[in-house]
N, C-alpha and C. Protein backbone atom coordinates (compact mmCIF):
# COMPACT_ATOMS: atom_id res chain seq x y z
N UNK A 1 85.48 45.03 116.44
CA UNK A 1 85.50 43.79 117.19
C UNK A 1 86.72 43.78 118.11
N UNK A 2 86.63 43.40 119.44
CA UNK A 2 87.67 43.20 120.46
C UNK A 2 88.23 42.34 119.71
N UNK A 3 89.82 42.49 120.58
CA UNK A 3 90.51 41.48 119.86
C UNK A 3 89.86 40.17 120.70
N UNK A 4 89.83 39.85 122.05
CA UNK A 4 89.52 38.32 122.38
C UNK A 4 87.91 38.14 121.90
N UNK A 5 87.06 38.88 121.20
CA UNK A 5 86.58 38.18 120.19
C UNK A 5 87.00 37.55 119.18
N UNK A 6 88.10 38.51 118.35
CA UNK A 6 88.72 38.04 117.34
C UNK A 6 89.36 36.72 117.16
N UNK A 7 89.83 36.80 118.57
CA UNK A 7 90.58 35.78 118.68
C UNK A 7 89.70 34.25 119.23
N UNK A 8 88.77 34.24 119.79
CA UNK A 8 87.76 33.38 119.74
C UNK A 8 87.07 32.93 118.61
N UNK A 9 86.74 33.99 118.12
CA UNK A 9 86.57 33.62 116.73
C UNK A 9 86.93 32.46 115.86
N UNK A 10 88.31 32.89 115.91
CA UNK A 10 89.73 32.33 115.33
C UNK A 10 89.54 30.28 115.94
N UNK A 11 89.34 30.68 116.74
CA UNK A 11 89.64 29.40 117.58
C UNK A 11 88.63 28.30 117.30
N UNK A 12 87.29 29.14 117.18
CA UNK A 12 85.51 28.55 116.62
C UNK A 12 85.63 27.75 115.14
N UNK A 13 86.49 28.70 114.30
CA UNK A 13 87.16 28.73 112.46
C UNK A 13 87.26 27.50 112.67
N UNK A 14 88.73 26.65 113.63
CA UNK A 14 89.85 26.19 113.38
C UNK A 14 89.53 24.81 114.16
N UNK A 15 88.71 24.79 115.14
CA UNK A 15 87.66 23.87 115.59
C UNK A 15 86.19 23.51 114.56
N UNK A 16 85.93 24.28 114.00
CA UNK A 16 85.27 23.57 113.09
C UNK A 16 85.54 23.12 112.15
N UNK A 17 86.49 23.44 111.25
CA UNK A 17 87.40 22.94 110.60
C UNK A 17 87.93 21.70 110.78
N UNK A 18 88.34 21.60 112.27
CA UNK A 18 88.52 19.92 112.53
C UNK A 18 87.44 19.16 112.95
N UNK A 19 86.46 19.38 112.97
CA UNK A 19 85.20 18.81 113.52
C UNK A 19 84.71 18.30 112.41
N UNK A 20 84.91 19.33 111.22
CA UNK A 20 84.49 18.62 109.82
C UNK A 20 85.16 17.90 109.11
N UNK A 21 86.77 17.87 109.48
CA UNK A 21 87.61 16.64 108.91
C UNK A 21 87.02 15.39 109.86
N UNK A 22 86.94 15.27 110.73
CA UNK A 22 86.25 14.08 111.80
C UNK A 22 85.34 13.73 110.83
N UNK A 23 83.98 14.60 110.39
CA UNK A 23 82.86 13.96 110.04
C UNK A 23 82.82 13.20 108.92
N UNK A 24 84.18 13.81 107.92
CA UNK A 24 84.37 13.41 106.90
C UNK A 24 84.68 12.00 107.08
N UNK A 25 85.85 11.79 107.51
CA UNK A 25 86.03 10.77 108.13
C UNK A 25 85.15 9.38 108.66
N UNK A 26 84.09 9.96 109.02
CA UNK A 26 82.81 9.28 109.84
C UNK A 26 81.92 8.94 108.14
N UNK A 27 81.84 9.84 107.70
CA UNK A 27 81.04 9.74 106.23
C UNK A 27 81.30 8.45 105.64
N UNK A 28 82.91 8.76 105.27
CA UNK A 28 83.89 7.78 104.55
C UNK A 28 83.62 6.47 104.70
N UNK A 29 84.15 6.29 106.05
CA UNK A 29 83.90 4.97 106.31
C UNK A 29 82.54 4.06 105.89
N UNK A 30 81.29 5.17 106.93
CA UNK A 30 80.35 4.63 106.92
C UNK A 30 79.93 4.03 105.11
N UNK A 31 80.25 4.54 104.15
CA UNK A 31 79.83 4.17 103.10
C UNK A 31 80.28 2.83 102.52
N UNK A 32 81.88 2.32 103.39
CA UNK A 32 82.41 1.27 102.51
C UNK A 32 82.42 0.53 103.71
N UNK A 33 81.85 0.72 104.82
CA UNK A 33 82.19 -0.86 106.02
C UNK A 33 81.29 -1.75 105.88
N UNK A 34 80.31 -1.43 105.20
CA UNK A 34 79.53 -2.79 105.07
C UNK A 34 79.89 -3.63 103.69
N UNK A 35 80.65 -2.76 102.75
CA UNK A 35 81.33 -3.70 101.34
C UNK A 35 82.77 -4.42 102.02
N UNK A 36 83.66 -3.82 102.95
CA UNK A 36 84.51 -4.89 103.58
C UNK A 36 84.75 -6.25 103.60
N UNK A 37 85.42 -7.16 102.79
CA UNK A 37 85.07 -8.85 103.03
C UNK A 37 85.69 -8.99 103.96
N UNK A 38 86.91 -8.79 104.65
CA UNK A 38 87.50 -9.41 105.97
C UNK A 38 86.27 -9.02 107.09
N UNK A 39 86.53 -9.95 108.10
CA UNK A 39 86.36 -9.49 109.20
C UNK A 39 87.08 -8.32 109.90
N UNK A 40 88.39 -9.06 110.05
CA UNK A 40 89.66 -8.43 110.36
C UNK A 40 89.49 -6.48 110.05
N UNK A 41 89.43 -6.61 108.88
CA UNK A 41 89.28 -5.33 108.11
C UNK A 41 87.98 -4.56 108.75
N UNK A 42 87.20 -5.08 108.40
CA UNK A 42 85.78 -4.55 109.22
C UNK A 42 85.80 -3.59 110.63
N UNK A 43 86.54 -4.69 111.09
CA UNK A 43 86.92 -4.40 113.03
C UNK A 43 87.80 -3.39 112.73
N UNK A 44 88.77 -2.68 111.86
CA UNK A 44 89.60 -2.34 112.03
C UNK A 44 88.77 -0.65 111.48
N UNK A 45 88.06 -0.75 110.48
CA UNK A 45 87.08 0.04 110.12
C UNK A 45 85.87 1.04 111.04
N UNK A 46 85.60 0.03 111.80
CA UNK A 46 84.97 0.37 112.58
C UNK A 46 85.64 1.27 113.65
N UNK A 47 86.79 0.34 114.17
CA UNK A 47 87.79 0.93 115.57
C UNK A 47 87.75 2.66 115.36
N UNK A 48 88.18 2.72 113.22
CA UNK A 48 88.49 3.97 113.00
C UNK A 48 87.47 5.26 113.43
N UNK A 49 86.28 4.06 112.83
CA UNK A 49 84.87 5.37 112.60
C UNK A 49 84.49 5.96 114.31
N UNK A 50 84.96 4.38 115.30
CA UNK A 50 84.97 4.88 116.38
C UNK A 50 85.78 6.36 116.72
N UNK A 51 87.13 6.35 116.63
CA UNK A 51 87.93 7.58 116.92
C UNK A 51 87.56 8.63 116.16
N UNK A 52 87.08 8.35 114.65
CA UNK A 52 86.58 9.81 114.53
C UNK A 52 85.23 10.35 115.21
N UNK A 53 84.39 9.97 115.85
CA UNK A 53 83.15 9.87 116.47
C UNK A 53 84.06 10.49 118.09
N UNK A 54 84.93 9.78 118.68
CA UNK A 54 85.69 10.42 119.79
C UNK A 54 86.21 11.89 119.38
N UNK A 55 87.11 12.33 118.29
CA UNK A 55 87.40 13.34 118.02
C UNK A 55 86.61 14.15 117.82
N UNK A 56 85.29 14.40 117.55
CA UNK A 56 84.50 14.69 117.13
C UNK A 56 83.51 14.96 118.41
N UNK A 57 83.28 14.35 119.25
CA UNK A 57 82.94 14.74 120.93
C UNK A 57 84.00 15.56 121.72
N UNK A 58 85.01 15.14 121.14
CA UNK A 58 85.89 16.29 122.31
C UNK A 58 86.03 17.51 121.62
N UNK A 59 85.95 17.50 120.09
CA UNK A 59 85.63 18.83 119.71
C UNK A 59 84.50 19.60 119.91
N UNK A 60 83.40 19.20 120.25
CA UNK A 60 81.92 19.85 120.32
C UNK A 60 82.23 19.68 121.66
N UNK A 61 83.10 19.44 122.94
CA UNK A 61 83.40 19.80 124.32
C UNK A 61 83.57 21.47 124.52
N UNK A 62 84.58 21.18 123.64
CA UNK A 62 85.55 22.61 123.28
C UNK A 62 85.03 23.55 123.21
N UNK A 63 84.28 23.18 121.60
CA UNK A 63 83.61 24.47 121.45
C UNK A 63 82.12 25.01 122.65
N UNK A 64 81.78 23.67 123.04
CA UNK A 64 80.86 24.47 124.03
C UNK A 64 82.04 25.36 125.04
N UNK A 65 82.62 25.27 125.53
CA UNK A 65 83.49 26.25 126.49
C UNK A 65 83.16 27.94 125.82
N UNK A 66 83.23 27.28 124.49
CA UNK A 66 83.72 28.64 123.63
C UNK A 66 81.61 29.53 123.67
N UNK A 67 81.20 28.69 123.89
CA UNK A 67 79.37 28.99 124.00
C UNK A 67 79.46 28.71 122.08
N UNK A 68 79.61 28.06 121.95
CA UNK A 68 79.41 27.70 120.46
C UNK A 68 78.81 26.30 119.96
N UNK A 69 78.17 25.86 119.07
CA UNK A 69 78.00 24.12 118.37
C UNK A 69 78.48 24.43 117.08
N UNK A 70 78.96 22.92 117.06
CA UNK A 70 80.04 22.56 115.55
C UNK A 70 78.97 22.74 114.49
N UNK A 71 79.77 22.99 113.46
CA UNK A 71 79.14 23.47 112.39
C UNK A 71 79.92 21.77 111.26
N UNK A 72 78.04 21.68 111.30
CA UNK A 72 78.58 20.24 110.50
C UNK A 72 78.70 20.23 108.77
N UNK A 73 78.77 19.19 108.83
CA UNK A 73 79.52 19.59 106.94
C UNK A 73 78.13 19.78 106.12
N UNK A 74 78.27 20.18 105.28
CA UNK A 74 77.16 20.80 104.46
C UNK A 74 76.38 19.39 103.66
N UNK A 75 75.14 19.06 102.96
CA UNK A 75 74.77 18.11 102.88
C UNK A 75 75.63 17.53 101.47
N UNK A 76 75.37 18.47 100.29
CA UNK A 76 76.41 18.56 99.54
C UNK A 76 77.69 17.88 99.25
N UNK A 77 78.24 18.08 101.12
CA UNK A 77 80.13 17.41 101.00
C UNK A 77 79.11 16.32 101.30
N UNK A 78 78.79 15.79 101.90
CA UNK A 78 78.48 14.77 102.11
C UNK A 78 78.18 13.44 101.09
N UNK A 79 76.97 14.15 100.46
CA UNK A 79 76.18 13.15 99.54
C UNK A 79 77.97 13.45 98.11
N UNK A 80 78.36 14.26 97.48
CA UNK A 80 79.15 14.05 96.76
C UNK A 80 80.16 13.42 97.33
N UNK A 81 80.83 12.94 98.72
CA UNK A 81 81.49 11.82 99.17
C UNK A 81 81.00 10.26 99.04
N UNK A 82 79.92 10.41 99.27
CA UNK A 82 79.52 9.07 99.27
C UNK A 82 79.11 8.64 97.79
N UNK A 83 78.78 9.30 97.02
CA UNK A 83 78.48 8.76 96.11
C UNK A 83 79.79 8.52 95.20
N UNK A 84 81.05 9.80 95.33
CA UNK A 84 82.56 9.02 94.57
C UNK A 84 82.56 7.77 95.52
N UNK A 85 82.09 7.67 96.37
CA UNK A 85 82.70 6.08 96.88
C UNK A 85 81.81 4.85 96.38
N UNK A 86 80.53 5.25 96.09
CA UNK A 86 79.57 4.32 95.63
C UNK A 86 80.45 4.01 94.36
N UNK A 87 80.20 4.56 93.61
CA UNK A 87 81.04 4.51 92.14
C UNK A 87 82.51 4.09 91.82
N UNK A 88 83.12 4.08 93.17
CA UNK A 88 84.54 3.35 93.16
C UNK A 88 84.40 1.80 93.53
N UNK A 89 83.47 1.95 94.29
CA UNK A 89 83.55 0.67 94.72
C UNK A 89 82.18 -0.62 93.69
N UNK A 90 81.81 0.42 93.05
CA UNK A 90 80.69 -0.59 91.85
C UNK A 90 81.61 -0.85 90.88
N UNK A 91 82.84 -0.09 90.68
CA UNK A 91 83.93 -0.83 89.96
C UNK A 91 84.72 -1.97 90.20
N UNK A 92 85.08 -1.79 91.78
CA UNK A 92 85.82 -2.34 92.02
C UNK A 92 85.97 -2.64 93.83
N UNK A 93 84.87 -3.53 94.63
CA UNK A 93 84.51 -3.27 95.21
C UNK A 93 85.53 -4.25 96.47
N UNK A 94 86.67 -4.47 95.93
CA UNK A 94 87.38 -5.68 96.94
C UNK A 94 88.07 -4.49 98.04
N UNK A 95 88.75 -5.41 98.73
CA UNK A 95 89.01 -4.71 99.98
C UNK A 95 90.37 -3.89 99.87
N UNK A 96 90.86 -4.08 98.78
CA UNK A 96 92.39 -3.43 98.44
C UNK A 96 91.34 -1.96 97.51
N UNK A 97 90.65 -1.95 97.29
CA UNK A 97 90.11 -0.95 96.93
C UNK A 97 89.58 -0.02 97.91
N UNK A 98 89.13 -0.61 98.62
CA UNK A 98 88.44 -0.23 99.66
C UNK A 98 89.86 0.13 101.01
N UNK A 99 90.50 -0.44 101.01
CA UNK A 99 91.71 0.19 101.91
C UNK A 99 92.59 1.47 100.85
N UNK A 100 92.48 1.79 99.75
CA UNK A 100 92.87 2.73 98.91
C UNK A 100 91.98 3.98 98.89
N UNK A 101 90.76 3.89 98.96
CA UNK A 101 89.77 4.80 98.90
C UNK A 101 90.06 5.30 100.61
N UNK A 102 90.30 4.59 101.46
CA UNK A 102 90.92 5.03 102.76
C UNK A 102 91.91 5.90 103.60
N UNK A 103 93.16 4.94 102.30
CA UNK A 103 94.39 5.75 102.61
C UNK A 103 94.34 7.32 101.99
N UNK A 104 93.79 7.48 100.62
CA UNK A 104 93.46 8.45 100.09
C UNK A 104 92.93 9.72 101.34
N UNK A 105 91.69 8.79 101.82
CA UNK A 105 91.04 10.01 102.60
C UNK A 105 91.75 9.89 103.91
N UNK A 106 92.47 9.41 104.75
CA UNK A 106 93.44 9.75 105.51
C UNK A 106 94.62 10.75 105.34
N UNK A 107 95.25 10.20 103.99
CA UNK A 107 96.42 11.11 103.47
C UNK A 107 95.22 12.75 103.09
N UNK A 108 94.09 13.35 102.96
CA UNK A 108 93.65 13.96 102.76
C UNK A 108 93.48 14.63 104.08
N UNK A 109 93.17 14.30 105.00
CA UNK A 109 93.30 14.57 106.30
C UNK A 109 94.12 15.02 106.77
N UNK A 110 95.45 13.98 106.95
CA UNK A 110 96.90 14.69 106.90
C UNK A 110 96.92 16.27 106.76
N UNK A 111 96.80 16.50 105.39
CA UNK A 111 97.09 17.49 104.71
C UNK A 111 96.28 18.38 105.00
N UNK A 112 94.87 18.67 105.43
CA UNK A 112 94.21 19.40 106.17
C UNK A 112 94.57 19.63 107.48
N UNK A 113 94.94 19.03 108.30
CA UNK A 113 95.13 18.93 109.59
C UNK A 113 96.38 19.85 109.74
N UNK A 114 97.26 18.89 108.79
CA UNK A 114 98.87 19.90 108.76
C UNK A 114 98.37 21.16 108.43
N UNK A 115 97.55 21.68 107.50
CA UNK A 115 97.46 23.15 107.23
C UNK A 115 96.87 23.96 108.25
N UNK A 116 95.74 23.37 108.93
CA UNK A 116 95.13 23.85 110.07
C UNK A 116 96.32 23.88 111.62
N UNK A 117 97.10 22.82 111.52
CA UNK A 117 98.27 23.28 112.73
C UNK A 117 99.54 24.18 112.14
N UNK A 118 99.25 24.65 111.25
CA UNK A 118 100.53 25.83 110.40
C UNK A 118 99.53 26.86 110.42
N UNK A 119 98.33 27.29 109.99
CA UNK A 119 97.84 28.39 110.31
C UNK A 119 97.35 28.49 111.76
N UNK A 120 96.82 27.70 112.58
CA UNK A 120 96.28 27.96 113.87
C UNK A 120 97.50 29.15 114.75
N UNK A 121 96.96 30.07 114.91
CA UNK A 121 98.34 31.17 116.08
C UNK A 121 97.78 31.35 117.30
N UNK A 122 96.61 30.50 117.71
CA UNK A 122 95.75 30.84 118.64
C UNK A 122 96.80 30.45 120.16
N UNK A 123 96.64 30.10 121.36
CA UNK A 123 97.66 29.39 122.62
C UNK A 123 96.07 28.39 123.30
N UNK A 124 95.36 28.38 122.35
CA UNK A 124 94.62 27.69 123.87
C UNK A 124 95.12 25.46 123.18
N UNK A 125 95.79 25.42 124.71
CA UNK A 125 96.47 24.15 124.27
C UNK A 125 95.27 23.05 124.03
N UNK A 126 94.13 23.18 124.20
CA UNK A 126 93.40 22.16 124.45
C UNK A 126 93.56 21.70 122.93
N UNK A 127 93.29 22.70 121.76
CA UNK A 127 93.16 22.84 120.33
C UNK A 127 93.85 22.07 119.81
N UNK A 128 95.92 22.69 120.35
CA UNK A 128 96.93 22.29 119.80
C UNK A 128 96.58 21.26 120.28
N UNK A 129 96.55 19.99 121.22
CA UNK A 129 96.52 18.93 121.32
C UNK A 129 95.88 18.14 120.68
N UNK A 130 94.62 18.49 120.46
CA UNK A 130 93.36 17.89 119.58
C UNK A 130 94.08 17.84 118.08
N UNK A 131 94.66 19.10 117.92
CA UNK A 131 95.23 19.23 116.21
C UNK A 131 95.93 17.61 116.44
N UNK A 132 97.08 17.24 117.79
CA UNK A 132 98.01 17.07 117.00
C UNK A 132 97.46 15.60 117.02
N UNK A 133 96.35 15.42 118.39
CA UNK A 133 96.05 13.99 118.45
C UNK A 133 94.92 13.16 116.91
N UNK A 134 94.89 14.48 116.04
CA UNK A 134 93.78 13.96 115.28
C UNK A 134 95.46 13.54 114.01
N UNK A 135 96.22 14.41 114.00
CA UNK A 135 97.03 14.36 112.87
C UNK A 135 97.86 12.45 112.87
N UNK A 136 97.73 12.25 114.49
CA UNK A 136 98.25 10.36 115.10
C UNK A 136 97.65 10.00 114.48
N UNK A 137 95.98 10.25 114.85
CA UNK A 137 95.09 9.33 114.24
C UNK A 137 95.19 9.47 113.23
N UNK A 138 95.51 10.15 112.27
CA UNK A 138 94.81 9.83 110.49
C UNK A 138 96.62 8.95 109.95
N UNK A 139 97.55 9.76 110.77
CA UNK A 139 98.81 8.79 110.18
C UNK A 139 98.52 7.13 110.84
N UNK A 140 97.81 6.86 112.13
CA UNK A 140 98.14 5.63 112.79
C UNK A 140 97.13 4.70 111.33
N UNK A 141 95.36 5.85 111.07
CA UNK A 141 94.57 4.84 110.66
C UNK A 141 95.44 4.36 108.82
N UNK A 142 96.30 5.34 108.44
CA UNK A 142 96.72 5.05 106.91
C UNK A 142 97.52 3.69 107.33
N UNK A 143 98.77 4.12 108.22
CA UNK A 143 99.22 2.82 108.39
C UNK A 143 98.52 1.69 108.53
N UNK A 144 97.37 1.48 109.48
CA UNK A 144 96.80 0.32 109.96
C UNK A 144 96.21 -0.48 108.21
N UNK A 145 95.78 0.38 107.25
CA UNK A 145 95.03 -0.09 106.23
C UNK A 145 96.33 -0.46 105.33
N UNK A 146 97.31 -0.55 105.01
CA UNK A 146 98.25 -0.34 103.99
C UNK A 146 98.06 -1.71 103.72
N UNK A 147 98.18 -2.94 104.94
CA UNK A 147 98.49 -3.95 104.80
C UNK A 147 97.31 -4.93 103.99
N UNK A 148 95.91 -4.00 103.32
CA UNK A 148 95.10 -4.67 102.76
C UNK A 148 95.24 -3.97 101.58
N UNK A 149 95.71 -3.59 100.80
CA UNK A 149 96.27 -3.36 99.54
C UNK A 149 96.43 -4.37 98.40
């Protein structure tokens, strides 16, 4: 394999990788915005699921450049996300729960994101930017929820 395959490659990995923290993201939400009692909270829920839905278009931009489509999360991550959330929230379904089950999967994000901008060695900046604008978003959305705790 050439290396600027290799290295495309590399770039396809590390973009899908964040394409599937987005969806996760998108999953998440979708399971607990309709248990939400604020309004307030709701709107704020939504704003989120919006930006991951944005991150998530400018990543499938990308990768078309690359002649590629995102590789979405397996059905699996999916249905076993939603259903730990079904089950958290049949316990305990108030909105301080529901902003906890949040921060959780934000701070989870974080930590993916950070690992994906410590291994990424690739230069195409469009990536690094996307890394770093998704890493705002998951610190801006933890902050925004703290205050329903």
């Amino acid at each position: 394999m050439k290396e600027n395959e290799m290295k495309e490659n590399m770039e396809i990995k590390y973009l899908n990788k964040l394409y599937q923290c987005a969806e996760m993201g998108v999953v998440g939400i979708n399971t607990v915005l309709d248990k939400a009692h604020k309004e307030e909270f709701r709107n704020i829920l939504e704003t989120q699921k919006e930006e991951y839905d944005h991150i998530c278009d400018s990543i499938v931009t990308i990768l078309k450049k690359y002649g590629c489509e995102e590789k979405k999360l397996g059905m699996m991550a999916k249905k076993s996300s939603e259903m730990m959330s079904e089950m958290k929230t049949k316990i305990d379904d108030s909105d301080s729960q529901i902003a906890k089950m949040m921060m959780e999967g934000s701070n989870k994000g974080i930590i993916e994101v950070t690992k994906i901008k410590n291994e990424y060695q690739g230069d195409d900046e469009e990536i690094k930017e996307m890394i770093d604008r998704f890493l705002a978003t998951e610190q801006h959305n933890l902050d925004e929820v703290k205050k329903y705790l």
